[in-house]
PDB file of N, CA and C in Angstrom:
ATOM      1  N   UNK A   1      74.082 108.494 104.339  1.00  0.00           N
ATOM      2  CA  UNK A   1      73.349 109.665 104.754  1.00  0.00           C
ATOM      3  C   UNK A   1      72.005 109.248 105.333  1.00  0.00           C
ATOM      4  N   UNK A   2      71.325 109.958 105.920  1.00  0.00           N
ATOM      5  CA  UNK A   2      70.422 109.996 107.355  1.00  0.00           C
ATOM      6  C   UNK A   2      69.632 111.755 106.648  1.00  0.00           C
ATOM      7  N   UNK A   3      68.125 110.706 106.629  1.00  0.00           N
ATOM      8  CA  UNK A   3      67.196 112.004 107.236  1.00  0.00           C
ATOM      9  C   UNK A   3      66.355 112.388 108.255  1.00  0.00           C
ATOM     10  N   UNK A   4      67.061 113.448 108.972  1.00  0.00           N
ATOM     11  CA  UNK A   4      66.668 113.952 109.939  1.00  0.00           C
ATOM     12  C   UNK A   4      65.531 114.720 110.499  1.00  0.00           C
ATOM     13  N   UNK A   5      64.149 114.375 109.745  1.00  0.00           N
ATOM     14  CA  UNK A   5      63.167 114.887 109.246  1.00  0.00           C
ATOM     15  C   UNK A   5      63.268 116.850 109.048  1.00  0.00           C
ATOM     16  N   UNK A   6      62.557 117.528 109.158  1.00  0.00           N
ATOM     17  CA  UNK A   6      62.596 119.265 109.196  1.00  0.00           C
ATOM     18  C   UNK A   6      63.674 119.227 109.969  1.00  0.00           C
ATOM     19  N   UNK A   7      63.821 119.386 111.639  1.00  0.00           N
ATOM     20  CA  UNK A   7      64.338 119.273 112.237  1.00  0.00           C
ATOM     21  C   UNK A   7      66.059 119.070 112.165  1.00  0.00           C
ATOM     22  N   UNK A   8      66.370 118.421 111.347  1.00  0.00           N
ATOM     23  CA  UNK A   8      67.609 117.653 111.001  1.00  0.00           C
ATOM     24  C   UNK A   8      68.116 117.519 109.937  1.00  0.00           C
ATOM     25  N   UNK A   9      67.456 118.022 108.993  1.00  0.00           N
ATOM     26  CA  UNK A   9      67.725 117.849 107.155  1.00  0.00           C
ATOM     27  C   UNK A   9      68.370 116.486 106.806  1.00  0.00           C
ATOM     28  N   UNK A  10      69.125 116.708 106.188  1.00  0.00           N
ATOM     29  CA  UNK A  10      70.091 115.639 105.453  1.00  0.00           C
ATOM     30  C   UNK A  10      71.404 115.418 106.542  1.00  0.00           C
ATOM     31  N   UNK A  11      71.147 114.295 107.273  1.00  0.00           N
ATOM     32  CA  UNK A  11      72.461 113.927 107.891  1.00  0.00           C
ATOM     33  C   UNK A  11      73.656 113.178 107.394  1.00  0.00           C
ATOM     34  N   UNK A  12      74.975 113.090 108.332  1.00  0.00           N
ATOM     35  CA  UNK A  12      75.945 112.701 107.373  1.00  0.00           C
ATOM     36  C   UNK A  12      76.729 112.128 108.612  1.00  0.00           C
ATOM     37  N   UNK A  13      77.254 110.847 108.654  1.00  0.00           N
ATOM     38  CA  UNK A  13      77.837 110.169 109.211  1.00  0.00           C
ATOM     39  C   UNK A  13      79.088 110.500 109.236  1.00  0.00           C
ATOM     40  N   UNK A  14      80.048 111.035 110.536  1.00  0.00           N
ATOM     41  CA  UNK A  14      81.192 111.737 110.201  1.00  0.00           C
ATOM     42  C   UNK A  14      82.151 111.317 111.224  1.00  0.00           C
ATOM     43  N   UNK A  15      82.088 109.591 111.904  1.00  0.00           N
ATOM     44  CA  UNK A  15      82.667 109.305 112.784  1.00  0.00           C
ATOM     45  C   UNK A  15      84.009 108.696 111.842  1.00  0.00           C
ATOM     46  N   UNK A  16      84.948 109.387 112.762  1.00  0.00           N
ATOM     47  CA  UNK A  16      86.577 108.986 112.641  1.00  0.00           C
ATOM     48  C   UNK A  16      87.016 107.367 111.867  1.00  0.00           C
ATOM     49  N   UNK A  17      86.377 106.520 112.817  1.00  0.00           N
ATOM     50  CA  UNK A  17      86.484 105.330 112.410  1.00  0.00           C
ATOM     51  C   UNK A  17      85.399 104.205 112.693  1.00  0.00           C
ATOM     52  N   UNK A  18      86.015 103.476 111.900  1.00  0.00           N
ATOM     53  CA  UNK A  18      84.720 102.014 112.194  1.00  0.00           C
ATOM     54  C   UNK A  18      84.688 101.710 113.544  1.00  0.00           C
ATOM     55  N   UNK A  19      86.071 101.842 114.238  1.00  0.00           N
ATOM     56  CA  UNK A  19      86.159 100.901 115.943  1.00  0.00           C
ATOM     57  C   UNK A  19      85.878 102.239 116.739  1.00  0.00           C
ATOM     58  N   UNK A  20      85.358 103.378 116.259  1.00  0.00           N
ATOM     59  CA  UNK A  20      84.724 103.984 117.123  1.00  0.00           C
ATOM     60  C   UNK A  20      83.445 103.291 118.261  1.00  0.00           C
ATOM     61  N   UNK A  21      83.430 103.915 119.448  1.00  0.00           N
ATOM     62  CA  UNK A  21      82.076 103.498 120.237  1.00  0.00           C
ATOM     63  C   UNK A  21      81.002 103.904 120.278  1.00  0.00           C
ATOM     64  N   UNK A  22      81.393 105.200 119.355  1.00  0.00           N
ATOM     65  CA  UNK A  22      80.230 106.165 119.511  1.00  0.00           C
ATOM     66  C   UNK A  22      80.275 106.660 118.177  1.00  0.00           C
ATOM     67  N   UNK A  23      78.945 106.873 117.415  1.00  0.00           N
ATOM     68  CA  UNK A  23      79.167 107.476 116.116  1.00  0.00           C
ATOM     69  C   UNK A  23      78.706 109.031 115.906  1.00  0.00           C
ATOM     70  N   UNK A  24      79.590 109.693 115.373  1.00  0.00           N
ATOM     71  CA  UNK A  24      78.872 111.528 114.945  1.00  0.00           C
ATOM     72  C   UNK A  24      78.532 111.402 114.152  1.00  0.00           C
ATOM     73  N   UNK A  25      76.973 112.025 114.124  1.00  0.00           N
ATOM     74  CA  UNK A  25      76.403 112.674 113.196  1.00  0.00           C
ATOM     75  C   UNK A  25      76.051 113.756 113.091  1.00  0.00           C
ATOM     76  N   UNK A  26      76.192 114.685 111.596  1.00  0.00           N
ATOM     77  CA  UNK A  26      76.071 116.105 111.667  1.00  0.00           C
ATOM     78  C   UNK A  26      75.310 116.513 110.817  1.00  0.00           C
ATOM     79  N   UNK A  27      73.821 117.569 110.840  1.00  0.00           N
ATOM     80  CA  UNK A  27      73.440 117.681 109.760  1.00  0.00           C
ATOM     81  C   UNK A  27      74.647 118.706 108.488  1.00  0.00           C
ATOM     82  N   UNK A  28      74.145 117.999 107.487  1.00  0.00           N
ATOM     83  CA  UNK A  28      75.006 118.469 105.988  1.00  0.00           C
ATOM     84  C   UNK A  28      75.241 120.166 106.095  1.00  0.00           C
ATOM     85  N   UNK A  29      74.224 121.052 106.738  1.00  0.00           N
ATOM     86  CA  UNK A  29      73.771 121.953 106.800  1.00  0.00           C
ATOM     87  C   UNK A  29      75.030 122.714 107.468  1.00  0.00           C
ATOM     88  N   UNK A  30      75.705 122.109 108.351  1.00  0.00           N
ATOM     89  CA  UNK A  30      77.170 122.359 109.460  1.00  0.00           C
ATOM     90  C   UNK A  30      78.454 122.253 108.890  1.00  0.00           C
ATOM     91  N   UNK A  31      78.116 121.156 107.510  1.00  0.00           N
ATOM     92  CA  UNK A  31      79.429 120.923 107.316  1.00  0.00           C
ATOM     93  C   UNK A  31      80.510 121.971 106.032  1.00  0.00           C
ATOM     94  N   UNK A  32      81.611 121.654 106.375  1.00  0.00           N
ATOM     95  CA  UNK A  32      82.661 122.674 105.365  1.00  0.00           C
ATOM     96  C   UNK A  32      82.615 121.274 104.351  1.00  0.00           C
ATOM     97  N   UNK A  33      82.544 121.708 103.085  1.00  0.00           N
ATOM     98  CA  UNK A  33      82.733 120.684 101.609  1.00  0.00           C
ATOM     99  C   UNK A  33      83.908 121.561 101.331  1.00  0.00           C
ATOM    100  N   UNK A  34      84.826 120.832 101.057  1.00  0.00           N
ATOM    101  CA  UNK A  34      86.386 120.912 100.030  1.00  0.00           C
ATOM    102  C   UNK A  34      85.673 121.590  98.624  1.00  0.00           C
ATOM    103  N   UNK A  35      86.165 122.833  98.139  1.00  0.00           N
ATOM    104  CA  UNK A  35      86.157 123.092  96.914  1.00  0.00           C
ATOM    105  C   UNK A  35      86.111 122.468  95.840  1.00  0.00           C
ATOM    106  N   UNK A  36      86.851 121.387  95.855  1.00  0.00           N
ATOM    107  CA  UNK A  36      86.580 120.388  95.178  1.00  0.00           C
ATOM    108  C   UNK A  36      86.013 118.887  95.083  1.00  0.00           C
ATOM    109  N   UNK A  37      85.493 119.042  96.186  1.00  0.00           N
ATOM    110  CA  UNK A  37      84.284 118.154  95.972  1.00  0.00           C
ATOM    111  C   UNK A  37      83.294 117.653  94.872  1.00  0.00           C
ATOM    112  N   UNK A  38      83.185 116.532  94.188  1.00  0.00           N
ATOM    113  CA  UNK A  38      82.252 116.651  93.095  1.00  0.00           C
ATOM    114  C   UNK A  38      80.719 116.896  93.094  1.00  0.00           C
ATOM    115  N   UNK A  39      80.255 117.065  94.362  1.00  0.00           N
ATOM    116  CA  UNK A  39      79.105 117.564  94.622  1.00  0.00           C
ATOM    117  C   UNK A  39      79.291 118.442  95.304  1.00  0.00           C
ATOM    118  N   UNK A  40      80.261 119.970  95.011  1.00  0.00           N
ATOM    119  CA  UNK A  40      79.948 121.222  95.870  1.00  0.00           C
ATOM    120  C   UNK A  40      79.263 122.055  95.765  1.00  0.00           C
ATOM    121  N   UNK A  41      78.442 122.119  94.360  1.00  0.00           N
ATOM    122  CA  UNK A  41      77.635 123.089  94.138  1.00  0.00           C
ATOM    123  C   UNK A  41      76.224 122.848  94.184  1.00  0.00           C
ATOM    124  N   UNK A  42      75.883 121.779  93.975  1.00  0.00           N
ATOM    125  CA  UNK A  42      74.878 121.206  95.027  1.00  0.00           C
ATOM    126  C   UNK A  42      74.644 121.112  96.689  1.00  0.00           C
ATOM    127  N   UNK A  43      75.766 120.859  97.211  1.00  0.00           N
ATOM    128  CA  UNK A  43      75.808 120.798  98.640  1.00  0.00           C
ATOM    129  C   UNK A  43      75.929 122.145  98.759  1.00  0.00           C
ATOM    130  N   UNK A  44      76.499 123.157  98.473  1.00  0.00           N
ATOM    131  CA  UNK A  44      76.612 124.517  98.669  1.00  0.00           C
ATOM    132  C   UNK A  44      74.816 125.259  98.234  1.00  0.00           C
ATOM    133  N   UNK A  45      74.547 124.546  97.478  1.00  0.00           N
ATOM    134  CA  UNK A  45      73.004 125.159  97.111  1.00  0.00           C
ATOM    135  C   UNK A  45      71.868 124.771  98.286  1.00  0.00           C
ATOM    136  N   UNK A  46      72.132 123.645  98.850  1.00  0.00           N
ATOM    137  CA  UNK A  46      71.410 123.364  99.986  1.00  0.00           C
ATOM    138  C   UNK A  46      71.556 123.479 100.925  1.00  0.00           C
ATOM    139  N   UNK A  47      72.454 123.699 101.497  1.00  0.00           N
ATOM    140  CA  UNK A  47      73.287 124.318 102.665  1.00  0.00           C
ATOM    141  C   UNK A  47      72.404 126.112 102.614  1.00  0.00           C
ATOM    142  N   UNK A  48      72.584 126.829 101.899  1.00  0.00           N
ATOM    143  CA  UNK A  48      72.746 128.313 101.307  1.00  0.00           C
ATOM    144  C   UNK A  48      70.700 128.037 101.423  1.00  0.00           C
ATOM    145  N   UNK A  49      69.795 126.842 100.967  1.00  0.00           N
ATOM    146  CA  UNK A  49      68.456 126.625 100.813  1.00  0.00           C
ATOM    147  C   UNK A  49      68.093 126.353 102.536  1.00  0.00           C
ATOM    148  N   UNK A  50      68.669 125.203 103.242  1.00  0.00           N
ATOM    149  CA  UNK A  50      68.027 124.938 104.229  1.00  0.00           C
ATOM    150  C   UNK A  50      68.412 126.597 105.219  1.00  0.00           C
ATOM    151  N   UNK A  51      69.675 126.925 105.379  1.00  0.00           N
ATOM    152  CA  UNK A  51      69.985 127.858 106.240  1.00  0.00           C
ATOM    153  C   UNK A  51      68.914 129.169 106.169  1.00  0.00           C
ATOM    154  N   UNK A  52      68.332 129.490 105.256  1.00  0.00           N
ATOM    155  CA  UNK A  52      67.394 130.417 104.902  1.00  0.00           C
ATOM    156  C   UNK A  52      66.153 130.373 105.502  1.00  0.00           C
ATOM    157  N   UNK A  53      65.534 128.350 105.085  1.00  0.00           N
ATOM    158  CA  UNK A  53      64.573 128.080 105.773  1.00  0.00           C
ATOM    159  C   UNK A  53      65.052 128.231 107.392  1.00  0.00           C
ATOM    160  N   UNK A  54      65.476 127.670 107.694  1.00  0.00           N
ATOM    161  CA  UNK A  54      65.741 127.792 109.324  1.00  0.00           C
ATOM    162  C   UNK A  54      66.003 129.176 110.064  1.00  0.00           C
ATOM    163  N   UNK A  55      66.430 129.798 109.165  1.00  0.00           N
ATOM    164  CA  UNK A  55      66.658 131.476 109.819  1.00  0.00           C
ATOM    165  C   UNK A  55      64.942 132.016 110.120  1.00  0.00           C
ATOM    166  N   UNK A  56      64.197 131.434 109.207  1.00  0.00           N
ATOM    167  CA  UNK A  56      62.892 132.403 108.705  1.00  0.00           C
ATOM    168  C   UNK A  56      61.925 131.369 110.064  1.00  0.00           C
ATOM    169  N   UNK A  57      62.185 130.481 109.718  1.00  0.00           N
ATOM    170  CA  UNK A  57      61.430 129.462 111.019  1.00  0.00           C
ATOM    171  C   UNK A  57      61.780 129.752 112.703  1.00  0.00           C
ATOM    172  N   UNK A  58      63.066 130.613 112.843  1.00  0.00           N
ATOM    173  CA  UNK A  58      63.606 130.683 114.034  1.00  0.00           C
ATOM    174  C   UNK A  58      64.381 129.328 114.006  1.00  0.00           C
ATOM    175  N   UNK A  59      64.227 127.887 113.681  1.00  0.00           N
ATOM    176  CA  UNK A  59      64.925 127.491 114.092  1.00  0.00           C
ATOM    177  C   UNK A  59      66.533 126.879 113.793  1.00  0.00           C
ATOM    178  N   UNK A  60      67.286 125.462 114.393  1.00  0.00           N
ATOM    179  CA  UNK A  60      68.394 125.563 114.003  1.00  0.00           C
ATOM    180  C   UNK A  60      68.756 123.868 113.948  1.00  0.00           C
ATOM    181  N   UNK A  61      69.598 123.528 113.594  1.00  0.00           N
ATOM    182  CA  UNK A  61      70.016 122.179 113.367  1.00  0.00           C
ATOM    183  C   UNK A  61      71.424 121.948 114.278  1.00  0.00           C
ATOM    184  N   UNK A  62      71.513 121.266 114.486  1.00  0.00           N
ATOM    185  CA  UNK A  62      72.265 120.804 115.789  1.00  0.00           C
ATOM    186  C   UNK A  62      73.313 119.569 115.421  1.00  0.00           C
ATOM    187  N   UNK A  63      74.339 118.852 116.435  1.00  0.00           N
ATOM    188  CA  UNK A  63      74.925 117.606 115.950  1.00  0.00           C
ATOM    189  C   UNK A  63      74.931 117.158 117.274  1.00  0.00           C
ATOM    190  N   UNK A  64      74.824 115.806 117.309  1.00  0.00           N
ATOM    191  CA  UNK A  64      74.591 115.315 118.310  1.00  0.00           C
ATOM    192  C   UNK A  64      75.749 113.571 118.047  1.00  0.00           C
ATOM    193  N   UNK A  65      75.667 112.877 119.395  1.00  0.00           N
ATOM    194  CA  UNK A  65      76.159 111.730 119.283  1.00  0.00           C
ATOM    195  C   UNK A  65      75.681 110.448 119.680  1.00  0.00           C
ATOM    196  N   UNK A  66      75.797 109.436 119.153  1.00  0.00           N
ATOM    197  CA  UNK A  66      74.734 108.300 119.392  1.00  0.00           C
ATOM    198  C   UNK A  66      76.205 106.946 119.758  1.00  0.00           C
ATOM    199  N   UNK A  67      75.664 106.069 120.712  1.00  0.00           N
ATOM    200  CA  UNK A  67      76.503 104.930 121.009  1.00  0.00           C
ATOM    201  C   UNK A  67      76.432 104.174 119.867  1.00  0.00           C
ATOM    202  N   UNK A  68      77.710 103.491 119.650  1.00  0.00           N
ATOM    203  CA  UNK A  68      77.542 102.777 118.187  1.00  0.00           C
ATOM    204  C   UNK A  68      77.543 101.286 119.199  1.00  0.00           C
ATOM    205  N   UNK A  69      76.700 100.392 118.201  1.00  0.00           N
ATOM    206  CA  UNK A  69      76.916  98.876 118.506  1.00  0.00           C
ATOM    207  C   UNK A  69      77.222  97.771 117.704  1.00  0.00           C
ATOM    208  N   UNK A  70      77.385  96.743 117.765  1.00  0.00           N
ATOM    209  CA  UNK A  70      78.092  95.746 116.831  1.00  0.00           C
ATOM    210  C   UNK A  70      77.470  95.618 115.685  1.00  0.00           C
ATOM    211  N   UNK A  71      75.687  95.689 115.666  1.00  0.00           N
ATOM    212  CA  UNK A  71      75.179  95.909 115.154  1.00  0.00           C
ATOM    213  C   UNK A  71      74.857  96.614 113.945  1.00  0.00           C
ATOM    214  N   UNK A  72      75.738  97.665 114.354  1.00  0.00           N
ATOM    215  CA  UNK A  72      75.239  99.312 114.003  1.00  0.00           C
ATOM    216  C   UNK A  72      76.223  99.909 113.194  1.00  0.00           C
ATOM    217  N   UNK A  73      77.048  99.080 112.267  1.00  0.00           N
ATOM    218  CA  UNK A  73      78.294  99.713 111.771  1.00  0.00           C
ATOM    219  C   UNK A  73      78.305 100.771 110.865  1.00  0.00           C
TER     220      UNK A  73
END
């Protein structure tokens, strides 16, 4: 996980695979958690916390994509 300062909250690395070229990242804020997840009621509490802040701020969190490099796994 990745913080995305205000702007970006808590990011989450959500590319398909390692031999991807390009990696997604999404803030946490976007994502669906499985019911059973062992952290859903936490992730559901912050999700339910940031979305509030951002409604009241006007603003919004976004996902974007970055080139991955050999480097950069």
């Amino acid at each position: 996980m990745l913080y995305g300062g205000d702007e970006g909250g808590i990011m989450c690395d959500v590319t398909p695979s390692a031999e991807s070229k390009e990696v997604v990242v999404c803030s946490l804020t976007h994502l669906r958690i499985h019911p059973k997840h062992p952290l859903v009621g936490e992730i559901r509490a912050y999700q339910e916390t940031r979305a509030r802040r951002l409604a009241l701020a006007g603003g919004r969190a976004g996902i974007t994509t970055i080139e991955r490099n050999k480097d950069n796994r």
